[in-house]
C-alpha atoms as a PDB file:
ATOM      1  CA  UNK A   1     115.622  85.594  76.388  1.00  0.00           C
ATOM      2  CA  UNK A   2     113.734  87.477  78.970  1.00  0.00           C
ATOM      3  CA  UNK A   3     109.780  85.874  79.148  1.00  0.00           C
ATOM      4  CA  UNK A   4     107.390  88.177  77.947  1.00  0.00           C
ATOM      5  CA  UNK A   5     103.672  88.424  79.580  1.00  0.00           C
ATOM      6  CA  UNK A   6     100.605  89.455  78.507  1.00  0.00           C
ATOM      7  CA  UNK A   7      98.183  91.791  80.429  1.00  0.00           C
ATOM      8  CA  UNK A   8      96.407  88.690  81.844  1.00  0.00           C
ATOM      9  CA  UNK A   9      99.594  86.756  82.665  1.00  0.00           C
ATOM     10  CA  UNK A  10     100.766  89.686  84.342  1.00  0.00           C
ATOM     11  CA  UNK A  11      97.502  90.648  86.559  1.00  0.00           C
ATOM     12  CA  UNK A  12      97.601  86.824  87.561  1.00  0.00           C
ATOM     13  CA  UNK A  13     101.434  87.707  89.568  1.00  0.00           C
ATOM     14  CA  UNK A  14      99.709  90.834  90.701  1.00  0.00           C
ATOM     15  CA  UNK A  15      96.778  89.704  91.671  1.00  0.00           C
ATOM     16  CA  UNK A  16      94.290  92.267  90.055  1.00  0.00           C
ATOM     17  CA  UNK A  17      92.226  92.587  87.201  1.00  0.00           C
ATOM     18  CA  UNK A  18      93.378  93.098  83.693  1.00  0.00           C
ATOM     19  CA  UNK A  19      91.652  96.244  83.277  1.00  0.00           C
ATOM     20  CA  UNK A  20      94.335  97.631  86.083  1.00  0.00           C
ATOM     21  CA  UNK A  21      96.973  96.158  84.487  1.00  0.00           C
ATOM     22  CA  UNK A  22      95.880  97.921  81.361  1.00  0.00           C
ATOM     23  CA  UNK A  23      95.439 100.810  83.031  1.00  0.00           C
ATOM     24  CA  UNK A  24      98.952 100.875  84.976  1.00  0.00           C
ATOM     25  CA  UNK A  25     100.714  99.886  81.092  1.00  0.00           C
ATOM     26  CA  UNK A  26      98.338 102.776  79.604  1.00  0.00           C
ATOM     27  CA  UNK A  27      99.667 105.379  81.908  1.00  0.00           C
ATOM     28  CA  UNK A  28     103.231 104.051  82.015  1.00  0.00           C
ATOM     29  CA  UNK A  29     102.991 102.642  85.977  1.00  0.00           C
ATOM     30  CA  UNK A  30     104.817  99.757  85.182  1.00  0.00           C
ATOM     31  CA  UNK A  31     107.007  98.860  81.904  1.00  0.00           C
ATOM     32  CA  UNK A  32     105.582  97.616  79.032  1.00  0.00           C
ATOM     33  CA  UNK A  33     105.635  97.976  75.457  1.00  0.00           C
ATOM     34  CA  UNK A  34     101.528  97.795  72.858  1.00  0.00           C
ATOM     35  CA  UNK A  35     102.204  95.564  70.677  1.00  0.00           C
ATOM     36  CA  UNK A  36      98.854  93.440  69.685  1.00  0.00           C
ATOM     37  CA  UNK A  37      98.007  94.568  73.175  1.00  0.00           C
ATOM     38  CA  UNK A  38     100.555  95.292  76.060  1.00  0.00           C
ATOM     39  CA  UNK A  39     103.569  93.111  76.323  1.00  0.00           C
ATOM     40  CA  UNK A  40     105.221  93.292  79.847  1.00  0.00           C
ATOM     41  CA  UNK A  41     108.939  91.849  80.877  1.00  0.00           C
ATOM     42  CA  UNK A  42     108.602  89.309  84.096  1.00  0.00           C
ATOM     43  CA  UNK A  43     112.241  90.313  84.924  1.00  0.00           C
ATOM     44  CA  UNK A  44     110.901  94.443  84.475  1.00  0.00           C
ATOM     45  CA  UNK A  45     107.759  93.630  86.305  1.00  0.00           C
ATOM     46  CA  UNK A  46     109.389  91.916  89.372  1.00  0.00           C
ATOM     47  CA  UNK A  47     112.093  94.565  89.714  1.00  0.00           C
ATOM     48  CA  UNK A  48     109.037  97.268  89.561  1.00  0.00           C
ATOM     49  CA  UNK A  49     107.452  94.917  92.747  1.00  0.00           C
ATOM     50  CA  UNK A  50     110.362  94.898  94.438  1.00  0.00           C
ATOM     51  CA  UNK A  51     111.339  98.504  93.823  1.00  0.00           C
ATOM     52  CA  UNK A  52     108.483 100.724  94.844  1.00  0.00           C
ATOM     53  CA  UNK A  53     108.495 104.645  94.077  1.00  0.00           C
ATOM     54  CA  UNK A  54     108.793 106.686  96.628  1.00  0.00           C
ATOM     55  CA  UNK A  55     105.582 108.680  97.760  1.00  0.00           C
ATOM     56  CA  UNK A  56     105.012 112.527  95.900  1.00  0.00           C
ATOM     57  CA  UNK A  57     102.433 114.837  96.045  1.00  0.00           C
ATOM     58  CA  UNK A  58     100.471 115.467  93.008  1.00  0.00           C
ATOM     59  CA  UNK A  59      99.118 118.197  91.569  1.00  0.00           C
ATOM     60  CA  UNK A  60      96.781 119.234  94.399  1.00  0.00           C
ATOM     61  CA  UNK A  61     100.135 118.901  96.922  1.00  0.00           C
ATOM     62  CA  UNK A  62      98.593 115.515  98.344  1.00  0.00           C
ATOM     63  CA  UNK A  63     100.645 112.811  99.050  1.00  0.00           C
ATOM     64  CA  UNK A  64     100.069 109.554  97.122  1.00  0.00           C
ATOM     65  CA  UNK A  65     100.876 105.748  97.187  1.00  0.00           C
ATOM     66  CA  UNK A  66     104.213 105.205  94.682  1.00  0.00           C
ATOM     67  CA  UNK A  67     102.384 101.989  93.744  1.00  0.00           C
ATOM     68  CA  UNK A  68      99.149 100.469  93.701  1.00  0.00           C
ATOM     69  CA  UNK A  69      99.709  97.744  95.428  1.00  0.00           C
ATOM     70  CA  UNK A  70     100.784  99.202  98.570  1.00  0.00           C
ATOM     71  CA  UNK A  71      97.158  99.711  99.336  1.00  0.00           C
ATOM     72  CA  UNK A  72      96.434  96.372  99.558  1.00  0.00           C
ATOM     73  CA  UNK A  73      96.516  94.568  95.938  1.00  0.00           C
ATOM     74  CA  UNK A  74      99.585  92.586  96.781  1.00  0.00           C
ATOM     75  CA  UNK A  75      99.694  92.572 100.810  1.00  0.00           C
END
């Protein structure tokens, strides 16, 4: 069976706070499932690491970062 994180296991590997990880699970930035709080796959969350998105504009036509650790949070 696949191990299962919590937000806090999960900002430990990313090396961020668990408010961000909260906040990446609440807007659907990385995979996760709420239940008691958010559950996140290590296999999912790796593969998310590994695989950044590719950079697209937003609504104002500027170009942003795929993922938030390309700025920095995981260098």
């Amino acid at each position: 069976m696949d191990d299962i994180l919590t937000a806090a296991e999960a900002a430990v590997i990313l090396k961020t706070s668990v408010n961000k990880v909260n906040e990446l699970c609440r807007t659907k930035k990385i995979p996760a499932q709420k239940i008691g709080g958010w559950r996140i796959s290590r296999a999912k969350l790796m593969h998310w690491i590994e695989n950044p998105e590719p950079e697209k504009p937003d609504r104002s036509g500027r170009v942003t970062s795929g993922k938030f650790y390309k700025k920095g949070a995981l260098a």
